[in-house]
Protein backbone atom coordinates (compact mmCIF):
# COMPACT_ATOMS: atom_id res chain seq x y z
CA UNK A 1 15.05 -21.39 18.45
CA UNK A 2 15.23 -18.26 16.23
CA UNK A 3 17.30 -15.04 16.73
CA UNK A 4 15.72 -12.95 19.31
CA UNK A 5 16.29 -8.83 19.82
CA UNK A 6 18.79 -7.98 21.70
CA UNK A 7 16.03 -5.24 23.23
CA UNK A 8 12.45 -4.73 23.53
CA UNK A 9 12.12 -1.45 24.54
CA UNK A 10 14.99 0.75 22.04
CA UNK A 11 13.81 2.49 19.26
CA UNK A 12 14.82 0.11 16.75
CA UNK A 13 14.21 -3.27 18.23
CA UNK A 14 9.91 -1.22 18.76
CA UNK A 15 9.56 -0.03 14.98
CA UNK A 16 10.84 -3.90 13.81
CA UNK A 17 8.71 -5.65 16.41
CA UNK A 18 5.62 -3.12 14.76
CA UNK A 19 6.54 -4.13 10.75
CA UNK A 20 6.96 -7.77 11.84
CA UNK A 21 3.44 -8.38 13.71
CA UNK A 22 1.24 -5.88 12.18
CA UNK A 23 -1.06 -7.41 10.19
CA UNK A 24 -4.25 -6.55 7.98
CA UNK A 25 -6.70 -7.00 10.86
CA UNK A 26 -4.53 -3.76 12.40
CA UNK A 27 -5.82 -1.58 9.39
CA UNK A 28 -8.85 0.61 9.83
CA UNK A 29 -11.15 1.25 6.95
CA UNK A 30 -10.09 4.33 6.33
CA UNK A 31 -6.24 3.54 6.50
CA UNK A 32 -7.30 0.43 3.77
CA UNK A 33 -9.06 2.99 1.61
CA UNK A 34 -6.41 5.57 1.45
CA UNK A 35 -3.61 3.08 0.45
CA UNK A 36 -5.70 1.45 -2.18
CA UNK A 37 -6.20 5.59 -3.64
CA UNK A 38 -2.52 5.69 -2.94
CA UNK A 39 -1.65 2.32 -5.31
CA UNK A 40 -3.87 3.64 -8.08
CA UNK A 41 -2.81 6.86 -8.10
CA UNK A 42 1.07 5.93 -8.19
CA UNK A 43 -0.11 3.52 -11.04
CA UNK A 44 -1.46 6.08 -13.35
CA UNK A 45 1.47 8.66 -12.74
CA UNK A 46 4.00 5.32 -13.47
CA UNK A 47 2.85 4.74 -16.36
CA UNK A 48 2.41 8.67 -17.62
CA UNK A 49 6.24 9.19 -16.58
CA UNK A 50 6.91 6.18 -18.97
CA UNK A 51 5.81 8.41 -21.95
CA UNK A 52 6.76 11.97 -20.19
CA UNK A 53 9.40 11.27 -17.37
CA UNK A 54 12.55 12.77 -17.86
CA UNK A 55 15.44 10.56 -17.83
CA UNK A 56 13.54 7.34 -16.66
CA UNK A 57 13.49 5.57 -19.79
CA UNK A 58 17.69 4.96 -19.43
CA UNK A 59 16.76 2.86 -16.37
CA UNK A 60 14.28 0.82 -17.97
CA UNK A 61 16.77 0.54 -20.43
CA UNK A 62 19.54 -0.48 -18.45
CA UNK A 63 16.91 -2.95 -16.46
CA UNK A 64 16.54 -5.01 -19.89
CA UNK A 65 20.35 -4.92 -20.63
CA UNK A 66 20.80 -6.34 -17.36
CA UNK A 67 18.54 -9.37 -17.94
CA UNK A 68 18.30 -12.11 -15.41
CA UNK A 69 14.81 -14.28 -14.59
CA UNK A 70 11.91 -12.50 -15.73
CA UNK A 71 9.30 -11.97 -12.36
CA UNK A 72 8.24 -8.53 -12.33
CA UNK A 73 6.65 -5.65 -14.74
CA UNK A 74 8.55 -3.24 -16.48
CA UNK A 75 5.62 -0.99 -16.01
CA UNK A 76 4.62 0.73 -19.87
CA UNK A 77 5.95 -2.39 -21.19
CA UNK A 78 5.21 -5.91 -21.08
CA UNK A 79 8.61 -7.20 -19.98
CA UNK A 80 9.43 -9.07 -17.03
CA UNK A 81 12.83 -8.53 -15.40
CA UNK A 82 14.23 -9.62 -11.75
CA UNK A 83 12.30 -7.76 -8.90
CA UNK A 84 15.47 -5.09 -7.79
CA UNK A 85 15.68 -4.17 -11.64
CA UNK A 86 12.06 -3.82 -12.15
CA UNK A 87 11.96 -1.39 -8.49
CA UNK A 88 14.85 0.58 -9.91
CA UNK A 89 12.92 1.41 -13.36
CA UNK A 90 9.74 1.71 -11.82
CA UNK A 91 10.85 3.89 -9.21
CA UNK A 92 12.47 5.97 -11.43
CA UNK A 93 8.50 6.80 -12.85
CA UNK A 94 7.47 7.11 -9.54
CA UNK A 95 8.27 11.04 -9.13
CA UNK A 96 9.63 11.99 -12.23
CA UNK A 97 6.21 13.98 -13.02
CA UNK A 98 5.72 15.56 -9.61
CA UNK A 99 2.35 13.89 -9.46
CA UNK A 100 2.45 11.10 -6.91
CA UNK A 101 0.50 11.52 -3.14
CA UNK A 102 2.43 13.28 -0.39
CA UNK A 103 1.96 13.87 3.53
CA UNK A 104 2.36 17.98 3.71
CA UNK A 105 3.38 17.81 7.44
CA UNK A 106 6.53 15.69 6.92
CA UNK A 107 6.65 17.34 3.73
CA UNK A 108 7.84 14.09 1.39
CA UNK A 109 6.11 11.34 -0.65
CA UNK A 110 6.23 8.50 1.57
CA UNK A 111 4.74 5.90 -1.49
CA UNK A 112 7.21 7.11 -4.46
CA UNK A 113 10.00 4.34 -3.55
CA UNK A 114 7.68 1.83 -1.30
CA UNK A 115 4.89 1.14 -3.93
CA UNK A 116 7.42 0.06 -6.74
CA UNK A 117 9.30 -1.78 -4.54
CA UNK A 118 6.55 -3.43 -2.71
CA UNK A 119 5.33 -4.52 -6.40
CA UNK A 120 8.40 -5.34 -7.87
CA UNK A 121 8.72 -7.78 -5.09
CA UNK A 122 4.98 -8.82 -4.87
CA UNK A 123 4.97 -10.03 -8.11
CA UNK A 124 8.81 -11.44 -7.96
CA UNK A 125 7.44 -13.85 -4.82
CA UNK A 126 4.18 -14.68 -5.69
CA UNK A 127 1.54 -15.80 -4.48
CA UNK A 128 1.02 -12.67 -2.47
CA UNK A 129 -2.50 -11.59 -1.15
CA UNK A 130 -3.83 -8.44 -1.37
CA UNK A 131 -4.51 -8.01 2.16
CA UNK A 132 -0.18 -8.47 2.58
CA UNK A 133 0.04 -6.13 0.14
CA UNK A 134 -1.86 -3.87 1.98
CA UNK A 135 -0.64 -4.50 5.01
CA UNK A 136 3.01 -3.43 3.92
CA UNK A 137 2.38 -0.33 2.16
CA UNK A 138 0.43 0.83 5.18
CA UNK A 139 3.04 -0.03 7.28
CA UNK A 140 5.97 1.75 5.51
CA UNK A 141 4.11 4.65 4.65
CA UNK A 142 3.87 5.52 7.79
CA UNK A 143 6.60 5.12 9.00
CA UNK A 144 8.11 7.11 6.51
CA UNK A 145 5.83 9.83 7.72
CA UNK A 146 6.30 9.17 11.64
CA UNK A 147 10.44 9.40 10.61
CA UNK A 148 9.94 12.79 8.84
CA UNK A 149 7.70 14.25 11.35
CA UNK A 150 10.42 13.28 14.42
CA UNK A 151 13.12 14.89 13.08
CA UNK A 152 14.19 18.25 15.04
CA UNK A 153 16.62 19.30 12.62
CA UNK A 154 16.27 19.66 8.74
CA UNK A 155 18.55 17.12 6.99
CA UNK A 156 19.06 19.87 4.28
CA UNK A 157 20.63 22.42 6.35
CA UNK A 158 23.82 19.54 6.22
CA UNK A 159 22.86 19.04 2.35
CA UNK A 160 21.23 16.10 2.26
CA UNK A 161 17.79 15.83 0.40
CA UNK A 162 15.43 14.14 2.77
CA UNK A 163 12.49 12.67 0.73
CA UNK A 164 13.94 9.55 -0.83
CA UNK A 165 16.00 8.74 2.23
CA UNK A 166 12.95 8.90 4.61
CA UNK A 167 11.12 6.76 1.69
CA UNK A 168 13.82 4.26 1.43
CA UNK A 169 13.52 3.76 5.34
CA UNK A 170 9.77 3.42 5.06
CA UNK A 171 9.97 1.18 1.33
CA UNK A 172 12.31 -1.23 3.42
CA UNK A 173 9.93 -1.93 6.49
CA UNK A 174 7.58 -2.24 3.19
CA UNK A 175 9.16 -4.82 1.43
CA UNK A 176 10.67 -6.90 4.90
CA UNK A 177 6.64 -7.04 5.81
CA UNK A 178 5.71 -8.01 2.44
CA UNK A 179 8.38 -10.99 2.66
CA UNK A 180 6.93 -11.61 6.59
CA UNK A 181 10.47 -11.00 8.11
CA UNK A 182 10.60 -11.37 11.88
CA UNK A 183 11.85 -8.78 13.91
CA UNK A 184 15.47 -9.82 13.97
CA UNK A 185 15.09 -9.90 9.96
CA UNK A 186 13.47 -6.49 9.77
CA UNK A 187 16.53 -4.93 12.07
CA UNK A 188 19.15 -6.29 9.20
CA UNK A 189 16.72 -4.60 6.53
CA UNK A 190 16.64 -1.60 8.01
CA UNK A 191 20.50 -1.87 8.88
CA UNK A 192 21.47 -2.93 4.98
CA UNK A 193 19.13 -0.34 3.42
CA UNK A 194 20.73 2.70 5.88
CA UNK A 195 24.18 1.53 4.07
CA UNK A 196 22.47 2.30 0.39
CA UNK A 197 19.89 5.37 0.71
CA UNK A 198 21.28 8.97 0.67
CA UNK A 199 20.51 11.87 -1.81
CA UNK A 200 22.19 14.52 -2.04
CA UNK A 201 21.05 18.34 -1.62
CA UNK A 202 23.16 19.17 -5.01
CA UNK A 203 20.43 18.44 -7.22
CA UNK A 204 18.30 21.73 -6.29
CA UNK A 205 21.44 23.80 -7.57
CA UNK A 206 21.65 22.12 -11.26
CA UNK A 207 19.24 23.62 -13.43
CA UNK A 208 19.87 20.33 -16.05
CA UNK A 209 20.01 17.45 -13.82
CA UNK A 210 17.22 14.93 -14.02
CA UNK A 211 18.40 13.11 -10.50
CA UNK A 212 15.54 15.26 -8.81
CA UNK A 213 13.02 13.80 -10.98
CA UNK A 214 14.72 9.88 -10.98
CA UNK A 215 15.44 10.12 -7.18
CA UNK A 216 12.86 7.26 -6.37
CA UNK A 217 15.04 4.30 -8.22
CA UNK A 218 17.48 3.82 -6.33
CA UNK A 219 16.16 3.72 -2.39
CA UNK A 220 13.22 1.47 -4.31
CA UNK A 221 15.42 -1.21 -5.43
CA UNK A 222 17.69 -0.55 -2.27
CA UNK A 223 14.79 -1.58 -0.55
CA UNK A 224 13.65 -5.02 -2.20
CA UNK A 225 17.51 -5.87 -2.53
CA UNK A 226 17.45 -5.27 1.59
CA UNK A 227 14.54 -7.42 2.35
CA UNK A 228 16.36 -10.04 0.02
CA UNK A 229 19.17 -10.05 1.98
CA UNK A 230 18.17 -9.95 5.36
CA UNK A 231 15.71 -12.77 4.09
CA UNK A 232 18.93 -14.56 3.22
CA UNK A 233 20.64 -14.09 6.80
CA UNK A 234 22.75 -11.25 5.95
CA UNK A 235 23.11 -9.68 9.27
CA UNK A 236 23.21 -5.88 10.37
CA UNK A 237 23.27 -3.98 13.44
CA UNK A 238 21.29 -3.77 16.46
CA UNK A 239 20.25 0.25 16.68
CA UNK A 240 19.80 1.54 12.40
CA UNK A 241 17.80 4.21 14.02
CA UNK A 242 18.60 5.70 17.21
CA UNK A 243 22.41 4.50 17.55
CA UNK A 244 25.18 6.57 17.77
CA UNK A 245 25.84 6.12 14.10
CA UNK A 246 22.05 5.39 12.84
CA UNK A 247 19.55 7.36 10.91
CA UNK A 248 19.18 10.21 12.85
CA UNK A 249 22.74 11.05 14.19
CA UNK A 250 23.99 10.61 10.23
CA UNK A 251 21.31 13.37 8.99
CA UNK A 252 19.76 15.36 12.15
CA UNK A 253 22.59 15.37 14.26
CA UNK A 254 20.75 13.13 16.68
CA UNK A 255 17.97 15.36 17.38
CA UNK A 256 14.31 13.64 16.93
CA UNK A 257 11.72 13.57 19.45
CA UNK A 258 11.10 9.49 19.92
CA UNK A 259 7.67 9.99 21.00
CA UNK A 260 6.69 10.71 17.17
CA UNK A 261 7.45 7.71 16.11
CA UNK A 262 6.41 5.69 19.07
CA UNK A 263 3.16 7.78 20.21
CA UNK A 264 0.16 4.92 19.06
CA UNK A 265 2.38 3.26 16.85
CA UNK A 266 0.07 -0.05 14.82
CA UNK A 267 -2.73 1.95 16.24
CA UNK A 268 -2.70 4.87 13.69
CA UNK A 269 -1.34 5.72 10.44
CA UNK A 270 -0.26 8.55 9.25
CA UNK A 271 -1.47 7.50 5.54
CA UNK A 272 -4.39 8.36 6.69
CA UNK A 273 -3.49 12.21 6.23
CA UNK A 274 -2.11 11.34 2.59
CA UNK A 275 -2.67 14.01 -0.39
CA UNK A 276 -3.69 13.77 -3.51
CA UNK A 277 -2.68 16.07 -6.63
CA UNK A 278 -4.89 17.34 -8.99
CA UNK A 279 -1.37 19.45 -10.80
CA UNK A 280 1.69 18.09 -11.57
CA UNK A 281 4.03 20.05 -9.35
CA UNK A 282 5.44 20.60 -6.18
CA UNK A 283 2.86 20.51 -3.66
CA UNK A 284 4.23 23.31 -2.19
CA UNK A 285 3.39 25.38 -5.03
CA UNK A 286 -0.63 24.10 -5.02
CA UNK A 287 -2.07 26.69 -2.47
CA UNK A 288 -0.43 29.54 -5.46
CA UNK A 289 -1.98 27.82 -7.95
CA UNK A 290 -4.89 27.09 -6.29
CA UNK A 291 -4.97 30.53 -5.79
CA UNK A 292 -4.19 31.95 -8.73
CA UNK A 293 -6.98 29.83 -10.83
CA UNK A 294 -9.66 31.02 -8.49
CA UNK A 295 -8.71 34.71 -9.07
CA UNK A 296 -8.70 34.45 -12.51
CA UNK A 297 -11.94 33.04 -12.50
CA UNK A 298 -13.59 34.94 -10.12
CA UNK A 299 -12.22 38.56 -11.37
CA UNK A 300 -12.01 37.62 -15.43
CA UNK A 301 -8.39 38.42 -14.74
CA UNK A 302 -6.75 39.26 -18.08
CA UNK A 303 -2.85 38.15 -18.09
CA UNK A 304 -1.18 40.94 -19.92
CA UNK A 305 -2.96 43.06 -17.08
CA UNK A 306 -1.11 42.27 -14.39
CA UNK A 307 1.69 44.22 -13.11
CA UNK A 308 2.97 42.36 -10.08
CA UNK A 309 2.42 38.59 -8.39
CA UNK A 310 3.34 38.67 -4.76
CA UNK A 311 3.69 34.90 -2.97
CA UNK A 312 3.70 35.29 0.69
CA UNK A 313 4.70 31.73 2.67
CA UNK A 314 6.86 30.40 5.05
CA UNK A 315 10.92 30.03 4.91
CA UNK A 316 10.63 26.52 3.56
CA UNK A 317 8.97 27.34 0.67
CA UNK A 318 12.37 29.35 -0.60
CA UNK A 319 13.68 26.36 -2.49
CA UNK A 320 10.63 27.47 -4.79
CA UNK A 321 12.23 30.48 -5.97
CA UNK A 322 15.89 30.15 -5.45
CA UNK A 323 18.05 30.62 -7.51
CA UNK A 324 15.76 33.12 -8.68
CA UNK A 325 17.20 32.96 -12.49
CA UNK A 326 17.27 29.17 -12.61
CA UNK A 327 13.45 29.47 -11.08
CA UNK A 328 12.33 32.17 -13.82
CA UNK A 329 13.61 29.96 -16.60
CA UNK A 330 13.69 26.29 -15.56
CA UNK A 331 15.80 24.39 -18.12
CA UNK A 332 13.43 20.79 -17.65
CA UNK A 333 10.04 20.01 -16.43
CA UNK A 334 11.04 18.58 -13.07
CA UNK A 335 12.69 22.35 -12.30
CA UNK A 336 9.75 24.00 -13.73
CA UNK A 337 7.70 21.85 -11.38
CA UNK A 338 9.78 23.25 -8.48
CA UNK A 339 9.42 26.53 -9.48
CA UNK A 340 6.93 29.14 -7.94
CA UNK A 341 7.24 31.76 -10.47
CA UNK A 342 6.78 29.39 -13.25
CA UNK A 343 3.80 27.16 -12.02
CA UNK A 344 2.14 30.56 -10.85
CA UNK A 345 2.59 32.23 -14.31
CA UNK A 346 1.42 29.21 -15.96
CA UNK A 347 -2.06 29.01 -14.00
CA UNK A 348 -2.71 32.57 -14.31
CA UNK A 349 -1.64 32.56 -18.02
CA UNK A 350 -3.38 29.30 -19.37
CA UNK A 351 -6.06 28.99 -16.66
CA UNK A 352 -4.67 25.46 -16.26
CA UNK A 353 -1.94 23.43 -15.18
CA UNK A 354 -1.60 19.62 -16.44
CA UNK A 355 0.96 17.46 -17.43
CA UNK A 356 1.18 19.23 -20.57
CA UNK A 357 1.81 22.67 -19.35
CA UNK A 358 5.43 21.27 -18.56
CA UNK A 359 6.57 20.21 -22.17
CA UNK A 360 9.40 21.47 -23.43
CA UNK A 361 7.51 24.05 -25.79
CA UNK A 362 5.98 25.31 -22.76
CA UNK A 363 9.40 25.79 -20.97
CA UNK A 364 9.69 28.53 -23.36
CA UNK A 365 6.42 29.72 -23.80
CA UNK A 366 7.05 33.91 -23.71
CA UNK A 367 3.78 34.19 -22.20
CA UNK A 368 4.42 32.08 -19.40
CA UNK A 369 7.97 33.88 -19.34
CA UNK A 370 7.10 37.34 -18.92
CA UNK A 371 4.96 36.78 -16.04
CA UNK A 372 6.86 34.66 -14.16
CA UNK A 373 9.82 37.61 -14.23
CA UNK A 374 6.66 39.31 -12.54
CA UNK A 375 6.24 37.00 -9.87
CA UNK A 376 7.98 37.64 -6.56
CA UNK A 377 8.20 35.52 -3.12
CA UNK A 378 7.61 37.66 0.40
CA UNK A 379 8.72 35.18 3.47
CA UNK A 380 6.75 34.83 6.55
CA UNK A 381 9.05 34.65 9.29
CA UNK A 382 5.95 33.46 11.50
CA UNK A 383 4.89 30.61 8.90
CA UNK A 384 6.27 27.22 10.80
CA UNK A 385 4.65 24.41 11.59
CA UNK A 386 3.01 21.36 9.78
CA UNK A 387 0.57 23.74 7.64
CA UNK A 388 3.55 26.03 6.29
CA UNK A 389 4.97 23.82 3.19
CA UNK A 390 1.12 23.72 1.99
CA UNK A 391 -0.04 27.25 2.64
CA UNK A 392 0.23 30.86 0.94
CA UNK A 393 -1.00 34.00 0.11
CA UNK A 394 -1.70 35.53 -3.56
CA UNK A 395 -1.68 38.83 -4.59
CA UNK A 396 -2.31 39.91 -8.05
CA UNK A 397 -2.12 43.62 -8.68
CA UNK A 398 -3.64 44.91 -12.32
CA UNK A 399 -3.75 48.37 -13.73
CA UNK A 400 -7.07 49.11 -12.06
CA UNK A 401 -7.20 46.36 -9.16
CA UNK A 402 -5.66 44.43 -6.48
CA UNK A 403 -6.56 41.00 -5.68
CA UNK A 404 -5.80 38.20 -2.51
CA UNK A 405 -6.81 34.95 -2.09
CA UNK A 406 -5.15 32.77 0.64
CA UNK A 407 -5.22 28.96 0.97
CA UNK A 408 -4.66 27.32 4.17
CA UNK A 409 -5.68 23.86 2.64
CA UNK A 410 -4.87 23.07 -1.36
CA UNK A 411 -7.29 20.79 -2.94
CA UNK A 412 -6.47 17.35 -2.39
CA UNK A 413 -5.60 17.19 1.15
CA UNK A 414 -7.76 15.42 3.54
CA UNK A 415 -9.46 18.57 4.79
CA UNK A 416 -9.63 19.35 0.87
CA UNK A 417 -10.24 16.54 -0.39
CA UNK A 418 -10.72 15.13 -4.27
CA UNK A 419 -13.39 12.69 -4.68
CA UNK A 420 -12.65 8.92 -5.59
CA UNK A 421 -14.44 9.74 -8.99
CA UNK A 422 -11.73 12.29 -9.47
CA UNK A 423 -8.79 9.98 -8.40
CA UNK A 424 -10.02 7.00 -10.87
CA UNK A 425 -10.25 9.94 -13.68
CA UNK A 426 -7.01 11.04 -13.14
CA UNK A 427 -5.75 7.53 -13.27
CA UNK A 428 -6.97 7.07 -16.41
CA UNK A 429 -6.04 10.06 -18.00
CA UNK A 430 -2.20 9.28 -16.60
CA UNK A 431 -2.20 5.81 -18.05
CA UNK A 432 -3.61 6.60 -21.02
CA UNK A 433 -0.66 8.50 -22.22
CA UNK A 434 1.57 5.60 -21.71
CA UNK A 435 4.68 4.57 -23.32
CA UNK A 436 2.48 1.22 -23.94
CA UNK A 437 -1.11 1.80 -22.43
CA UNK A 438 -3.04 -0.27 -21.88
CA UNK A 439 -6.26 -0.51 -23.34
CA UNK A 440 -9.53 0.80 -22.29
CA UNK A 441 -11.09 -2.53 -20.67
CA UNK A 442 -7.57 -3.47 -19.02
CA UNK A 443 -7.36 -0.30 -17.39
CA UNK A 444 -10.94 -0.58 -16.08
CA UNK A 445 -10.15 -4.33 -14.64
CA UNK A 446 -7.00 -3.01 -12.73
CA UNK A 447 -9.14 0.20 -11.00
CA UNK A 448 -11.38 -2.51 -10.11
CA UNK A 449 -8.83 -4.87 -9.28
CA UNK A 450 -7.02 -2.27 -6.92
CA UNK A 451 -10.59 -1.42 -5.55
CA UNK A 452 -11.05 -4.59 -4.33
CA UNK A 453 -7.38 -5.55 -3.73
CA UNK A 454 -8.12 -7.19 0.10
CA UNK A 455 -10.09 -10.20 -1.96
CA UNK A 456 -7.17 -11.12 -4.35
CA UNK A 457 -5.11 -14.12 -3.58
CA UNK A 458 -2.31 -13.30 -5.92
CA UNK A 459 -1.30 -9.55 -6.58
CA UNK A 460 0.84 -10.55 -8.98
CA UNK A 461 -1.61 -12.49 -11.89
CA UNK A 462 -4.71 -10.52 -10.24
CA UNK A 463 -3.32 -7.08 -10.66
CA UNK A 464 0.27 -6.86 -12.67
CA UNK A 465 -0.69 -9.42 -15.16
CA UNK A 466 -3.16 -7.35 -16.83
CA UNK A 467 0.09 -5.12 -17.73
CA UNK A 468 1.51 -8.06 -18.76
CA UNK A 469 -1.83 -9.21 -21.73
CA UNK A 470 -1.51 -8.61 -25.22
């Protein structure tokens, strides 16, 4: 007889008993759709950061000095290294352009360390279905979402940077579902991968590190190594969550409200409420760029006219303009993607804001420059809730007029939606600017491929072996 849980009913022993006997029959239409947007998307900005990514390409170097057996994709290569090498590069790509999915009411991208991982290891343990595949990425998505949404105290008030810790929880239940872990299993994933994934708040205050934009690597491989070694009997403890010592006493002081994570829990999943980006930036600074391409549009604005920019939003959109002189002048793209003043400028100067508005000619682009010095930030007190990381107002005063627009809902969220036509497109245009991209017939088999991912037997020759044809 196998291990059993030492309880039914805690916190821990519920989520395990949910990533252990949720399967692909649990997954609604809409839930399969989304994650299949969410794989291709991540895809296309992978393989972009392989090209573009700042500081990535060291951990794709350091996964080929490392060696081992070859079993999964180097993605913008066609090397094979072991599966917790291939999650670290890979998730190094996975937010280094600012341009994966994100869920604005938890306010983190729950898919930037649990689809590398989950791929890595896919491939690494072959034959894996597409439907498992699925099945996993839904599952950890969410509840890297439920985890984010529970907590009742900001994890970065103490200095810690919550995205990649909440996605290293969620990756893990990823990658123990992927491997069909039972519940015991899954509780020693969750325990071993607690012991690995932190972040630290420090890298919002260093104008020159590229840890913000790397972050992803190392709860990714944390992940698949977890899996690996719960899978081998490694045990851990009985409450990673809720325990006097778990998740949320370490980084919210034990306040969370349970019922978030519990409430319909297998029944509903919050990757259903997934966005998409059309810029590469901070989501939080999409409704001001939304914003401030629509004005300049609609009123023929003229740059060099404008006196003042006024951004009005809620208190947790400050880390968008503090420290006001590192934010005015970003030092590397990743900052300049965090930065209000210069995203702003950039829309309202070029009328555009794409991967290429963040190269390093464009870092010191006077143009850009001078108006971001003429951008300010106004904080609304009164702005809380799930809607106020996403929301704004703009206000663009010229010589002869004054201008607002405000957006409640950026394009690309699911009341905003962009189309699937516009997903595939920016798929391709991502992977086409790839370290080594593939060509144009490959990178029409793996949109179809992903499309139709719940009729593949094997992920890994199905999908990641196109990466791998010459």
């Amino acid at each position: 007889m196998g291990r059993m849980l030492t309880s039914t009913t805690e916190l821990s022993a519920r989520v395990v008993s949910h990533v252990a006997e949720t399967t692909f029959d649990r997954l609604s239409p809409e839930v399969v759709s989304v994650t299949k947007a969410a794989l291709l998307d991540a895809l296309g900005v992978m393989l972009a950061a392989t090209s573009l990514g700042e500081g990535s390409r060291a951990f794709t170097e350091l996964a080929l000095l490392a060696g081992g057996t070859p079993a999964s994709t180097l993605l913008g290569s066609r090397v094979k290294v072991p599966a917790a090498s291939a999650a670290l590069a890979n998730g190094a790509l996975a937010h280094a352009l600012d341009f994966e999915d994100a869920h604005d009411a938890a306010a983190i991208h729950p898919n930037a360390a649990g689809i590398p991982a989950a791929l890595a290891l896919a491939e690494a343990t072959a034959p894996v279905s597409g439907r498992r595949l699925l099945t996993a990425l839904a599952i950890g998505c969410d509840l890297a979402c439920r985890l984010g949404l529970a907590l009742e105290e900001d994890p970065s008030d103490a200095g810690w940077y919550p995205p990649p810790i909440l996605g290293g929880i969620g990756a893990t239940a990823a990658t123990a579902s992927l491997l069909g872990l039972d519940a015991p299993a899954c509780l020693d994933a969750l325990s071993l991968a607690l012991c690995q994934v932190t972040c630290s708040g420090e890298l919002k205050r260093s104008p020159h590190s590229d840890v913000r934009a790397v972050r992803d690597a190392f709860p990714a491989q944390a992940a698949v190594n977890s899996a690996l070694l719960a899978q081998r009997g490694v045990r851990g403890f009985d409450h990673p969550l809720e325990g006097d010592a778990g998740f949320f006493a370490l980084y919210a002081h034990g306040h969370y409200d349970e019922a978030v994570i519990t409430k319909d829990l297998g029944e509903r999943f919050e990757g259903e409420h997934l966005s998409f980006k059309p810029w590469p930036s901070c989501r939080g600074t999409h409704p001001f760029v939304e914003a401030a391409l629509y004005l300049r549009e609609a009123h023929g604005v003229v740059p060099d006219e404008i006196d003042s920019v006024v951004c009005t939003g809620g208190p947790i959109l400050e880390m968008l303009v503090d420290p006001r002189a590192q934010k005015l002048r970003p030092a590397t793209a990743i900052d300049a993607k965090f930065s209000l003043p210069f995203t702003t400028a950039a829309a309202l100067s070029l009328g555009e804001v794409t991967l290429g508005t963040f190269a390093p000619e464009m870092l010191v682009d006077e143009r850009i420059l001078a108006l971001a010095s003429r951008v300010e930030f106004i904080t609304d007190q009164a702005a809380r809730g799930p809607e106020a990381a996403t929301s704004g107002m703009l206000s663009l005063r010229t010589r002869t007029s004054t201008w607002t627009k405000t957006v409640t809902h950026p394009y690309g969220s699911p009341q905003n939606p962009m189309s699937a036509e516009q997903l595939t497109n920016k798929f391709l245009d991502c992977a086409r600017v790839a370290a080594v991209a593939p060509d144009e017939d490959s990178l029409r088999r793996i949109v179809d491929a992903v499309m139709h991912l719940e009729e593949l037997d094997d992920v890994g020759s199905s999908l990641m072996g196109i990466f791998a044809e010459r």
